[in-house]
Protein backbone atom coordinates (compact mmCIF):
# COMPACT_ATOMS: atom_id res chain seq x y z
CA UNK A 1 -17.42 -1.63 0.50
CA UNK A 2 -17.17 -5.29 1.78
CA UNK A 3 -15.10 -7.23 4.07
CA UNK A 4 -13.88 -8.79 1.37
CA UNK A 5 -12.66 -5.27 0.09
CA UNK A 6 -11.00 -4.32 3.19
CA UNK A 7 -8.96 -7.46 3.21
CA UNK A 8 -7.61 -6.42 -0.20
CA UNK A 9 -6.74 -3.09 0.82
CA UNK A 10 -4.97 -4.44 3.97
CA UNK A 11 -2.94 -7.21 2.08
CA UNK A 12 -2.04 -4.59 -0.46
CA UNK A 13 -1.19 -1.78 1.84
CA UNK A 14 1.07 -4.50 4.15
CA UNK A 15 2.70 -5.99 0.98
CA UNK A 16 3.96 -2.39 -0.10
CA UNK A 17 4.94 -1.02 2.92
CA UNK A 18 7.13 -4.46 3.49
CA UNK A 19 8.78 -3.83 -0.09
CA UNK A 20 9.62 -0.47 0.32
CA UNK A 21 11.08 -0.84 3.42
CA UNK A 22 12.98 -3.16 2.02
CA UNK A 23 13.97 -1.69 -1.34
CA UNK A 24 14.84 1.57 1.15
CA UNK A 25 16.84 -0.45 3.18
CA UNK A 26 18.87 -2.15 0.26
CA UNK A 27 19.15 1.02 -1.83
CA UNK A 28 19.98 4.04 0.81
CA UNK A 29 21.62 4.48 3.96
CA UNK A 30 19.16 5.68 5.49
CA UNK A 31 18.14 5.12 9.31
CA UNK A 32 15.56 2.54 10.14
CA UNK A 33 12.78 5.51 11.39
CA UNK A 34 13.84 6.96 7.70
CA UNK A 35 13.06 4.24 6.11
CA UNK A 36 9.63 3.31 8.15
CA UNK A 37 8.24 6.67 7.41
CA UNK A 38 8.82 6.49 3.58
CA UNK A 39 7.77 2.64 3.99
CA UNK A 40 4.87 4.38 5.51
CA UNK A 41 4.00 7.03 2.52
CA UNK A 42 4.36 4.19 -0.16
CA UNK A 43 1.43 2.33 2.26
CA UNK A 44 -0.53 5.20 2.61
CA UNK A 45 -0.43 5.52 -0.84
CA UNK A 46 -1.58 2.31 -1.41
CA UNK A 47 -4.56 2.59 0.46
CA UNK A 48 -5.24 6.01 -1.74
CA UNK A 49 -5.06 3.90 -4.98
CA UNK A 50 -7.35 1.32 -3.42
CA UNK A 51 -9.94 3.47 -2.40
CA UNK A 52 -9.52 5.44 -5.76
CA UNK A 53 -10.12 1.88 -7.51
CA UNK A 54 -14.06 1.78 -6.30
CA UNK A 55 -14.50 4.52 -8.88
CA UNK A 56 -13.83 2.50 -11.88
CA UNK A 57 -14.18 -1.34 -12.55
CA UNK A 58 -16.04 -3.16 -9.74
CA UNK A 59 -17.03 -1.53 -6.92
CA UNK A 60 -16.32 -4.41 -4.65
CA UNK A 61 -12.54 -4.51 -5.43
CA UNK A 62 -9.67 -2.96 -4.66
CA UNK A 63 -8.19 -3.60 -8.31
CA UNK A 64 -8.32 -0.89 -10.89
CA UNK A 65 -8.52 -3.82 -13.79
């Protein structure tokens, strides 16, 4: 794993914890600690996927494709 990976993961993992937050915050009425921790799990997530991703395709990327 490269820099260049870890900057992928990172952008990825940022991007989708900044659109769940705000599809939580549009959708439910949930608190703001509510919606931070399921921000959270969708980010986490991410991160999963990305590391997952190594396995197939290149090695170097955080993409599955």
């Amino acid at each position: 794993m490269t820099l260049d990976f870890f900057k992928q993961v990172a952008e990825r993992s940022i991007m989708t914890f900044i659109q769940a937050f705000a599809a939580v915050f549009v959708v439910t009425d949930l608190n703001s600690t509510d919606q931070a921790v399921a921000a959270g799990l969708a980010a986490v997530l991410s991160v999963i996927k990305s590391m997952i991703a190594t396995r197939f395709g290149d090695p170097h990327s955080a993409s599955m494709i």
